[in-house]
C-alpha atoms as a PDB file:
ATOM      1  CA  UNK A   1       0.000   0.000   0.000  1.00  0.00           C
ATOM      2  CA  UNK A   2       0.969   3.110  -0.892  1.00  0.00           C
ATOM      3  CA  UNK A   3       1.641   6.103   2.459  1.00  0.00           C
ATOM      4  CA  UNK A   4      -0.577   9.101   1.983  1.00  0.00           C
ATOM      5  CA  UNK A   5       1.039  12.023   0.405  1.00  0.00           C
ATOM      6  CA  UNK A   6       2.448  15.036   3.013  1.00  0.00           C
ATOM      7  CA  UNK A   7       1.449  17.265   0.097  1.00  0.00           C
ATOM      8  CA  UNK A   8      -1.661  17.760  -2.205  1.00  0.00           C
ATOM      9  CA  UNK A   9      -0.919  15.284  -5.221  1.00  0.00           C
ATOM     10  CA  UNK A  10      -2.963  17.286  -7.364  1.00  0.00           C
ATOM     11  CA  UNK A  11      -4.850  20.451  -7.705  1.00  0.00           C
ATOM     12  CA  UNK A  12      -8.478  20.090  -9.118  1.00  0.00           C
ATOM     13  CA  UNK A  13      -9.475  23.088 -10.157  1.00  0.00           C
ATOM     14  CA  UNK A  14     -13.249  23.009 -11.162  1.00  0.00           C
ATOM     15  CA  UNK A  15     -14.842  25.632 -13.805  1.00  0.00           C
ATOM     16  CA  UNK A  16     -18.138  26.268 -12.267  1.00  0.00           C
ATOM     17  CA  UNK A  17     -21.102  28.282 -13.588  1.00  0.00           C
ATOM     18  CA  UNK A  18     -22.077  29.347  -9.675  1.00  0.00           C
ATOM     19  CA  UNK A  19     -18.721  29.266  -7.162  1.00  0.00           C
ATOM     20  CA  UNK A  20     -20.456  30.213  -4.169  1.00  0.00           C
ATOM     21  CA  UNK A  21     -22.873  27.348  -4.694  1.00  0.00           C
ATOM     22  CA  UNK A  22     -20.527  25.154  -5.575  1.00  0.00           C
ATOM     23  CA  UNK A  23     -18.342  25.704  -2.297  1.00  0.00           C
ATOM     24  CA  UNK A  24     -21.709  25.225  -0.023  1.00  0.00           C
ATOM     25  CA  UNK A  25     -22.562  22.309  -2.032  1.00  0.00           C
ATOM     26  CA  UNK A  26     -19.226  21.046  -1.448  1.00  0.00           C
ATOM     27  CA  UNK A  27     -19.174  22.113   2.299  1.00  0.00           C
ATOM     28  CA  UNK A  28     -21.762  19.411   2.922  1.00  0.00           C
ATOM     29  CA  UNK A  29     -20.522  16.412   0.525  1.00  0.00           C
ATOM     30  CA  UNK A  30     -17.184  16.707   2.185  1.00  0.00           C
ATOM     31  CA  UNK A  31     -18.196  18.040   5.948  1.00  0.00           C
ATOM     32  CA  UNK A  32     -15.729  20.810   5.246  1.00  0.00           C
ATOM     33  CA  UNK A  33     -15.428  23.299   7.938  1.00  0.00           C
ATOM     34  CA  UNK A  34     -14.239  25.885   5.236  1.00  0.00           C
ATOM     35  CA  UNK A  35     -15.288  26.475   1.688  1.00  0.00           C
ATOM     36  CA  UNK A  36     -13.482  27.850  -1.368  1.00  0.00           C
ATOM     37  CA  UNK A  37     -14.776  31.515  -1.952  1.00  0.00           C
ATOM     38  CA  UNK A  38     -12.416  34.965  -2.625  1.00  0.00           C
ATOM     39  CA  UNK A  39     -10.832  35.131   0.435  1.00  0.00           C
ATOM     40  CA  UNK A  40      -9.930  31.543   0.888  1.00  0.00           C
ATOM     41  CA  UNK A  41     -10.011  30.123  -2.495  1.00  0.00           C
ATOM     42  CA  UNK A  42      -8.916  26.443  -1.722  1.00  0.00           C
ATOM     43  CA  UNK A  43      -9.279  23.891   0.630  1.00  0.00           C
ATOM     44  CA  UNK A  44      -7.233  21.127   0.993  1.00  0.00           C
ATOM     45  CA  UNK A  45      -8.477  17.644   2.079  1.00  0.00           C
ATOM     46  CA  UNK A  46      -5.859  14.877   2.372  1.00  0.00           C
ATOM     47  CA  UNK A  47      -3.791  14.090  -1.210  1.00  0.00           C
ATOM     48  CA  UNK A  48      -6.025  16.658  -2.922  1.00  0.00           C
ATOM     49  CA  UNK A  49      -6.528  21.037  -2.702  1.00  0.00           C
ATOM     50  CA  UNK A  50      -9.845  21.652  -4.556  1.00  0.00           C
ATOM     51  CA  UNK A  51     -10.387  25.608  -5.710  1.00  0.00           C
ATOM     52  CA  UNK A  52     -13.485  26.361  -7.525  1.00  0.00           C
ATOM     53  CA  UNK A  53     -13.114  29.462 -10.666  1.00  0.00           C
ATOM     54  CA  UNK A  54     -16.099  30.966 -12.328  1.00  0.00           C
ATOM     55  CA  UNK A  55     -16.451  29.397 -15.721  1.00  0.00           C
ATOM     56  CA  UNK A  56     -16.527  31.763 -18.673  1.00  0.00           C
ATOM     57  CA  UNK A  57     -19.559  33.649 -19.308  1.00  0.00           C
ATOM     58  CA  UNK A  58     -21.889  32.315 -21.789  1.00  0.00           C
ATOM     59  CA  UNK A  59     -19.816  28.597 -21.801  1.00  0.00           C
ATOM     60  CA  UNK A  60     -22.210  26.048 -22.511  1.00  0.00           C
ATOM     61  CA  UNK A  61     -19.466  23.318 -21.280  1.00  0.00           C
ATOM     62  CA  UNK A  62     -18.456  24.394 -18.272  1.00  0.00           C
ATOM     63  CA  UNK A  63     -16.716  20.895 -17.171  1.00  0.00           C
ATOM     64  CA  UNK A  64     -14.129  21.593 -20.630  1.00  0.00           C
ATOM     65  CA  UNK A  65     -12.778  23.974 -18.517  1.00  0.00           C
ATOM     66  CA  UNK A  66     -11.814  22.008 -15.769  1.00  0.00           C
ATOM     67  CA  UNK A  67      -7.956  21.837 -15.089  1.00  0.00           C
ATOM     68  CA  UNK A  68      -6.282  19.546 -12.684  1.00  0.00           C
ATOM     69  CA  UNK A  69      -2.458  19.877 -11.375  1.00  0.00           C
ATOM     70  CA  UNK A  70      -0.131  17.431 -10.754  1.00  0.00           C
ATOM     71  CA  UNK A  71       2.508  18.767  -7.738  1.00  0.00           C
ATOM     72  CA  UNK A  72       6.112  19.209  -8.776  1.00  0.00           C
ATOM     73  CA  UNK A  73       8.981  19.539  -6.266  1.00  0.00           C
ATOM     74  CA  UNK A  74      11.062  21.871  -8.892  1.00  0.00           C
ATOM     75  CA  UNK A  75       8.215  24.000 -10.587  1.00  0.00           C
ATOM     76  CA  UNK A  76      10.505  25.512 -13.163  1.00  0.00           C
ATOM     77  CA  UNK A  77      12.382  21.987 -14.163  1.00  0.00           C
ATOM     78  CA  UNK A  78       8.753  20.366 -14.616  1.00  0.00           C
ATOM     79  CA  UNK A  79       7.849  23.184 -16.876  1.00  0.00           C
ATOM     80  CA  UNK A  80      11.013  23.002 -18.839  1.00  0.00           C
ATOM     81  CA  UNK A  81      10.669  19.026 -18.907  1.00  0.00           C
ATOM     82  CA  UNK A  82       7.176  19.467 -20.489  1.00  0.00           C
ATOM     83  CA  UNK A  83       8.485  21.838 -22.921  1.00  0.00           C
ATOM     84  CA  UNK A  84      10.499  19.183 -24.364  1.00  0.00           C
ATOM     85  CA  UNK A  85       8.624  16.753 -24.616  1.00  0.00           C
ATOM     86  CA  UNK A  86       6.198  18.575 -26.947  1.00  0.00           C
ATOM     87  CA  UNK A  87       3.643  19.593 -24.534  1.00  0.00           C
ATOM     88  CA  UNK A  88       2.864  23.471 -24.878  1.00  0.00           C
ATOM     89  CA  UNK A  89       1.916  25.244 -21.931  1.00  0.00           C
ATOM     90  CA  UNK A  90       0.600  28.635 -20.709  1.00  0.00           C
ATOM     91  CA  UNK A  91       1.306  30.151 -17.093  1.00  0.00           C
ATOM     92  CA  UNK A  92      -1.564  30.272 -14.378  1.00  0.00           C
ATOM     93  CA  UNK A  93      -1.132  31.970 -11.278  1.00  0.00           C
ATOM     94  CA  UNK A  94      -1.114  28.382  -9.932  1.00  0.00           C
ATOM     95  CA  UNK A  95       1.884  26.893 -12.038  1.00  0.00           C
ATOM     96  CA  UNK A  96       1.694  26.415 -15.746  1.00  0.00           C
ATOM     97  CA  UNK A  97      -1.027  24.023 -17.891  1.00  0.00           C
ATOM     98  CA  UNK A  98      -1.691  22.437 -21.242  1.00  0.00           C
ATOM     99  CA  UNK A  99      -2.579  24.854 -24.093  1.00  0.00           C
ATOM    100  CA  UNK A 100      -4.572  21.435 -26.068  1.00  0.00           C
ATOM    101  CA  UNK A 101      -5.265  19.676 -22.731  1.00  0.00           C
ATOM    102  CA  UNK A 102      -6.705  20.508 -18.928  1.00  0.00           C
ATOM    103  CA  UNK A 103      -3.427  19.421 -17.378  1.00  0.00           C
ATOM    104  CA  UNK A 104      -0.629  20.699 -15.942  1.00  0.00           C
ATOM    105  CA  UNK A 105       1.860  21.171 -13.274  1.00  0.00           C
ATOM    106  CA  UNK A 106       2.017  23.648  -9.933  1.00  0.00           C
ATOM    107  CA  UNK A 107       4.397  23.991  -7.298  1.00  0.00           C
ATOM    108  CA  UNK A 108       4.405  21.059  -4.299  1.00  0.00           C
ATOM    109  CA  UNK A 109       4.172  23.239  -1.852  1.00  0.00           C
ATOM    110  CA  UNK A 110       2.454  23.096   2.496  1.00  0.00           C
ATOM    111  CA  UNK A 111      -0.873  24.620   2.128  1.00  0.00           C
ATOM    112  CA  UNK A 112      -1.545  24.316   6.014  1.00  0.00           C
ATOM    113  CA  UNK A 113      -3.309  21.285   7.793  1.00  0.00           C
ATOM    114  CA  UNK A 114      -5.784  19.130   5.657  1.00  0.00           C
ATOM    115  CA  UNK A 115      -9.720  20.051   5.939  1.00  0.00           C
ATOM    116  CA  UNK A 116     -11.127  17.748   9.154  1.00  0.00           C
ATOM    117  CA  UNK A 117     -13.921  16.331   7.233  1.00  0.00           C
ATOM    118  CA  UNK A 118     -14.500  12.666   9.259  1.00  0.00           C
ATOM    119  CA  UNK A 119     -15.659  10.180   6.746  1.00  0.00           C
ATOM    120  CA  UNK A 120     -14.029  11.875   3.666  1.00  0.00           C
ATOM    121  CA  UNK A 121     -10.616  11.944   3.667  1.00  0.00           C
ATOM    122  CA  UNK A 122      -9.227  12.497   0.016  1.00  0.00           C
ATOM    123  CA  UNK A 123      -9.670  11.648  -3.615  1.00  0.00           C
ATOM    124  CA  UNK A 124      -9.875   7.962  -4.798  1.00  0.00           C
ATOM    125  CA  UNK A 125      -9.443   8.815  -8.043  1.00  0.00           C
ATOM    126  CA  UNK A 126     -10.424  11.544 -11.167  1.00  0.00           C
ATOM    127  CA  UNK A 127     -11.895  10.309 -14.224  1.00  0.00           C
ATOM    128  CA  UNK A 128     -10.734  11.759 -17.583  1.00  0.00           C
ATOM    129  CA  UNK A 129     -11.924  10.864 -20.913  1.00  0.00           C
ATOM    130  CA  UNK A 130      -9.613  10.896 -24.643  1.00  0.00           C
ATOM    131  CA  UNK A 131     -10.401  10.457 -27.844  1.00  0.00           C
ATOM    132  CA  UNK A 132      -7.409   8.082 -28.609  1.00  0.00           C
ATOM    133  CA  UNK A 133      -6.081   5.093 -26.461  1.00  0.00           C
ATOM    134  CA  UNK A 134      -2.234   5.759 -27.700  1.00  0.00           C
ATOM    135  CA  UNK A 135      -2.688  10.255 -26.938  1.00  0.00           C
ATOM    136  CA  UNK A 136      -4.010   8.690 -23.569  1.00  0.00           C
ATOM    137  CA  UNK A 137      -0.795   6.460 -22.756  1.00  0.00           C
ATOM    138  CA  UNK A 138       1.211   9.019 -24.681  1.00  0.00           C
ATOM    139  CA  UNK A 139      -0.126  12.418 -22.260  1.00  0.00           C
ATOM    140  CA  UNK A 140      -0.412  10.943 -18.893  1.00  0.00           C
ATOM    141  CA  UNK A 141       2.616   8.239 -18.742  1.00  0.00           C
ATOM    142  CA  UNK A 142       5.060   9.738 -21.010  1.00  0.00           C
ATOM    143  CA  UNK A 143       4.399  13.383 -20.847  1.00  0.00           C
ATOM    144  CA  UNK A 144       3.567  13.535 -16.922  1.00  0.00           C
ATOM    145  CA  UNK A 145       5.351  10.173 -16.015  1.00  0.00           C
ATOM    146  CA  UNK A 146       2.030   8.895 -14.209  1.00  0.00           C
ATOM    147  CA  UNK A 147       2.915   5.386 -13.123  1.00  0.00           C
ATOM    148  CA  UNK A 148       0.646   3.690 -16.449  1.00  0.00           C
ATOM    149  CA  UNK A 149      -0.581   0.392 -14.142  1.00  0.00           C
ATOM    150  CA  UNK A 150      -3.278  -1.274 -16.295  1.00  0.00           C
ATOM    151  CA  UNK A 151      -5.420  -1.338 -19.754  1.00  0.00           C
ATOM    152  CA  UNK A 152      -8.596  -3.178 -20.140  1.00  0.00           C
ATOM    153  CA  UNK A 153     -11.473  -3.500 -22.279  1.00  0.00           C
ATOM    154  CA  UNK A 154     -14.712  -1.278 -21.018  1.00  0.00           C
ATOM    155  CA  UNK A 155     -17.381  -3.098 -22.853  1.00  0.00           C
ATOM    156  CA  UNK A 156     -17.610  -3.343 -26.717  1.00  0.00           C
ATOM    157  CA  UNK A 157     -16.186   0.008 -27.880  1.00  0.00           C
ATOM    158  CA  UNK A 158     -13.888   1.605 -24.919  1.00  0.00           C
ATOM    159  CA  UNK A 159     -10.495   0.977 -22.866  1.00  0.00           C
ATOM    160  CA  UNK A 160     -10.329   1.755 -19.087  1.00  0.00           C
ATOM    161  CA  UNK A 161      -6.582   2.766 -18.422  1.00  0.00           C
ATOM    162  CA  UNK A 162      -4.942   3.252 -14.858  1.00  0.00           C
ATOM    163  CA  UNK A 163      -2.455   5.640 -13.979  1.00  0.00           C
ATOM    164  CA  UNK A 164      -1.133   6.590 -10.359  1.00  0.00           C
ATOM    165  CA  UNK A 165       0.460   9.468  -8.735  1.00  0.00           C
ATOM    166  CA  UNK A 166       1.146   8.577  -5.579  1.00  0.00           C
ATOM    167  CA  UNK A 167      -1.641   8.106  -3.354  1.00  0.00           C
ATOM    168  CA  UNK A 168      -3.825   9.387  -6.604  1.00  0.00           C
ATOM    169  CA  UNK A 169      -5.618   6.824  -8.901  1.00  0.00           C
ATOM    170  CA  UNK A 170      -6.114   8.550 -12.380  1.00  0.00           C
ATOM    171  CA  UNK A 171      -8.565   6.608 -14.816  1.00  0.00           C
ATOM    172  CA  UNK A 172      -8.694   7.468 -18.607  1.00  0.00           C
ATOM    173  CA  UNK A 173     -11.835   6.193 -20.636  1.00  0.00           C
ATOM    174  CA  UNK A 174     -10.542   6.264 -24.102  1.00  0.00           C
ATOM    175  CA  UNK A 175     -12.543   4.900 -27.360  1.00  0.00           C
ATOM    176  CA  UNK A 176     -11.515   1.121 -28.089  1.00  0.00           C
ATOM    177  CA  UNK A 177      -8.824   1.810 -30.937  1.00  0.00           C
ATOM    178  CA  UNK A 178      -7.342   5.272 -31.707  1.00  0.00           C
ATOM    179  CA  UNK A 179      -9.132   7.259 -34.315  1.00  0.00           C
ATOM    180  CA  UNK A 180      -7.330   9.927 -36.611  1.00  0.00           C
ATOM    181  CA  UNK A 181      -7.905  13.276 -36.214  1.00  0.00           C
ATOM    182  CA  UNK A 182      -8.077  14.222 -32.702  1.00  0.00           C
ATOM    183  CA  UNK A 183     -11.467  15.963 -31.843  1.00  0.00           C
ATOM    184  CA  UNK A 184     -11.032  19.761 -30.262  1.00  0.00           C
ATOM    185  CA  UNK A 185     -11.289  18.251 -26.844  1.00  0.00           C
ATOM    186  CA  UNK A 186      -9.590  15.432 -27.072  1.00  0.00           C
ATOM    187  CA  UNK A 187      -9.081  14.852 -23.310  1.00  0.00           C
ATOM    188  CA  UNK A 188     -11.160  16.311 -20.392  1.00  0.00           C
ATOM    189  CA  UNK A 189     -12.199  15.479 -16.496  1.00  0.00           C
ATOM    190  CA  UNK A 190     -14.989  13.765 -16.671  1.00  0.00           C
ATOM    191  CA  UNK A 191     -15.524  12.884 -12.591  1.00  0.00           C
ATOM    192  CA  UNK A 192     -14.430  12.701  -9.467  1.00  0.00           C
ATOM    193  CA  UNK A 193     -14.023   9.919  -6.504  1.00  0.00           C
ATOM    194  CA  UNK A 194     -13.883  11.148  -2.994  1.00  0.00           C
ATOM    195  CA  UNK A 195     -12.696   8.441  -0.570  1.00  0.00           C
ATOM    196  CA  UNK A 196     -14.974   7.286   2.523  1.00  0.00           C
ATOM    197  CA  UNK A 197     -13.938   5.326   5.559  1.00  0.00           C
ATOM    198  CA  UNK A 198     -17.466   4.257   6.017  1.00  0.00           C
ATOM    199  CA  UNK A 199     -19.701   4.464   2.615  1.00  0.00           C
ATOM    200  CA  UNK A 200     -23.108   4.089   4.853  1.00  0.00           C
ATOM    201  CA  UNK A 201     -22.241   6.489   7.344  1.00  0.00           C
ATOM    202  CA  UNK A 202     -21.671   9.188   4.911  1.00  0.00           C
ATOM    203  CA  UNK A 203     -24.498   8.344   2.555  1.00  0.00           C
ATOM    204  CA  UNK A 204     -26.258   8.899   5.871  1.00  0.00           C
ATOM    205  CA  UNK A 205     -25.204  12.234   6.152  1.00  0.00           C
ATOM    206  CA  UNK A 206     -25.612  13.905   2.754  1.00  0.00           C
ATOM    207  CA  UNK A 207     -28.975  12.217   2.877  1.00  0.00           C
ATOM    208  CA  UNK A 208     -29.579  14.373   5.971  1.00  0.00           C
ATOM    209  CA  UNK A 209     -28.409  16.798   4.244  1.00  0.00           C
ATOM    210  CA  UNK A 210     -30.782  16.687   1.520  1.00  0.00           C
ATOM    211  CA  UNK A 211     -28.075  15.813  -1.118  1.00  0.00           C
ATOM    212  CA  UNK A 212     -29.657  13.508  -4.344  1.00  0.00           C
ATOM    213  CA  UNK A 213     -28.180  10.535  -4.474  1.00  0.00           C
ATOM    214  CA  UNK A 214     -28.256   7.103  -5.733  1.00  0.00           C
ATOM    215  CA  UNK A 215     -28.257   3.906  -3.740  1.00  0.00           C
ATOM    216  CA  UNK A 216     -25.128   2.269  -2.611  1.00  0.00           C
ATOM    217  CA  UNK A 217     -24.005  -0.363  -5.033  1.00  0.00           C
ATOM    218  CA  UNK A 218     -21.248  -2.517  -5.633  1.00  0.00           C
ATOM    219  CA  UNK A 219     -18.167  -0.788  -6.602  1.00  0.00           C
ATOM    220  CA  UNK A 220     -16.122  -1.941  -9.893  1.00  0.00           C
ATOM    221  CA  UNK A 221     -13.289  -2.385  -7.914  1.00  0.00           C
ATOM    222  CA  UNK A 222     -13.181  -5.374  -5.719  1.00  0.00           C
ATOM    223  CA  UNK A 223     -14.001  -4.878  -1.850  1.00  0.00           C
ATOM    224  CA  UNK A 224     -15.580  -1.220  -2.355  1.00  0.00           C
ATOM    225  CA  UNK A 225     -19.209   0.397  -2.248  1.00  0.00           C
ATOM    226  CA  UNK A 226     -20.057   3.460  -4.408  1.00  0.00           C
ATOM    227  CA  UNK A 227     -22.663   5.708  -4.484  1.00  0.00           C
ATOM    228  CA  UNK A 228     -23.196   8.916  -7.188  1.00  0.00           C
ATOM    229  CA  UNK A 229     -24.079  12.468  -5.816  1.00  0.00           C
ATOM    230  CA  UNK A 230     -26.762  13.683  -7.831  1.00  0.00           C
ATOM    231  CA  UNK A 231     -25.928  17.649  -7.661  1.00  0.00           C
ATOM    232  CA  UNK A 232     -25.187  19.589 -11.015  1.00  0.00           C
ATOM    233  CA  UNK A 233     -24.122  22.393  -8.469  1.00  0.00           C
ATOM    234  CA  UNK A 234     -20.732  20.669  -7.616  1.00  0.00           C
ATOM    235  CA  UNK A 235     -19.559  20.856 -11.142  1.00  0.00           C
ATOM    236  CA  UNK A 236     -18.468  17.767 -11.734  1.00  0.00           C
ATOM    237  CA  UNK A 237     -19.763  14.152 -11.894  1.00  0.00           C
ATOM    238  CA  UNK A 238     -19.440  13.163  -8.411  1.00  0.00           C
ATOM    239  CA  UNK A 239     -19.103   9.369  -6.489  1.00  0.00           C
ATOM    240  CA  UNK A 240     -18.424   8.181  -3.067  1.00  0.00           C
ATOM    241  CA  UNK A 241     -16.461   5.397  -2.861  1.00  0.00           C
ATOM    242  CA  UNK A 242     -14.880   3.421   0.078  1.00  0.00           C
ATOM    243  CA  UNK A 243     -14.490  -0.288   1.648  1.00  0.00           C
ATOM    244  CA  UNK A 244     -17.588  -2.785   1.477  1.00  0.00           C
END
């Protein structure tokens, strides 16, 4: 088993049409004590510092703009390290991302203590989706040097790829066999996984909350319970996973 991560492993930085609803509706899936908003724009719970931006006005895709940062030790030898391996970037006032793709780097830095939030303790995973099974392998285990740890088939038509950064499970959907030309969006978050010590106790909660959800079913993964979070405010497709 892999130790948690001293630092955020990545930065998810979600593009959301309301930001102040966003950060309550987040407050109660993750018991934060704090919420993203202007004066404290990101909260940190175990491997992963969420910040919510306001999507662009008039952006009928909000989730396209989405970005997620990997942590760097050396900010400025990551950046140069992307540059030669082909990957153009732009600078953010967080580090520096992907001009074709929502990814990029940002400084591993201590952001204070991790959010207390009891049965939530981190990300399981993020969920991206390509257009192209080789761009997939290509971006996220040669670019970013994600440890690539399995491919298998997803049905009829798709792969399921794994990828870990640490303590971070990254999943790419990609179509079964590469297709030539890439589309305009050829890769983009498509979810997230928060990580539960106890999946009943927390459906529990939200549920008291008056969060949608679903029912608590079997997870894909052997030995774990999911559960989907049925709120277009957070952003993002949103599960609950944890132990059965």
């Amino acid at each position: 088993m892999i130790p948690p991560n001293p630092f955020p492993t990545a930065i998810v930085e979600l593009a959301c049409a309301d930001p102040a609803l966003a950060a309550r509706t987040h407050a109660s899936l993750l018991g934060l004590s704090g919420t993203p908003d202007a004066d404290s724009p990101a909260v940190v719970l175990g491997n992963t510092e969420l910040r919510l931006r306001q999507a662009p006005a008039g952006d009928a895709d909000a989730e396209a703009d989405h970005r997620v940062y990997f942590t760097a030790d050396d900010l400025p030898a990551m950046h140069r390290l992307l540059v030669r391996r082909g990957f153009p970037v732009v600078e953010s006032t967080l580090g520096v991302f992907g001009e074709t793709a929502p990814l990029g780097v940002a400084a591993r830095e201590a952001v204070g203590e991790s959010t207390h939030a009891g049965d939530v303790t981190g990300m399981d995973h993020l969920v991206f989706t390509c257009d192209n099974r080789d761009r997939a392998v290509a971006l996220f285990g040669g670019v970013f040097g994600l440890d690539f740890r399995l491919d298998q088939p997803l049905g009829d038509n798709a792969r399921q790829l794994f990828f870990r950064a640490a303590d971070l499970i990254v999943e790419v959907v990609t179509a079964a066999t590469s297709t030539e030309p890439p589309t305009p969006a050829a890769t983009s978050l498509w979810g997230v996984a928060w990580r539960s010590t106890d999946v009943e106790v927390t459906h529990a909660r939200l549920s008291s909350a008056g969060l949608a959800l679903s029912e608590i079913r079997t997870g894909r993964k052997k030995g774990t319970r999911i559960f989907t979070v049925r709120e277009r405010a957070l952003g993002t497709r949103t599960v609950i996973i944890g132990p059965a």
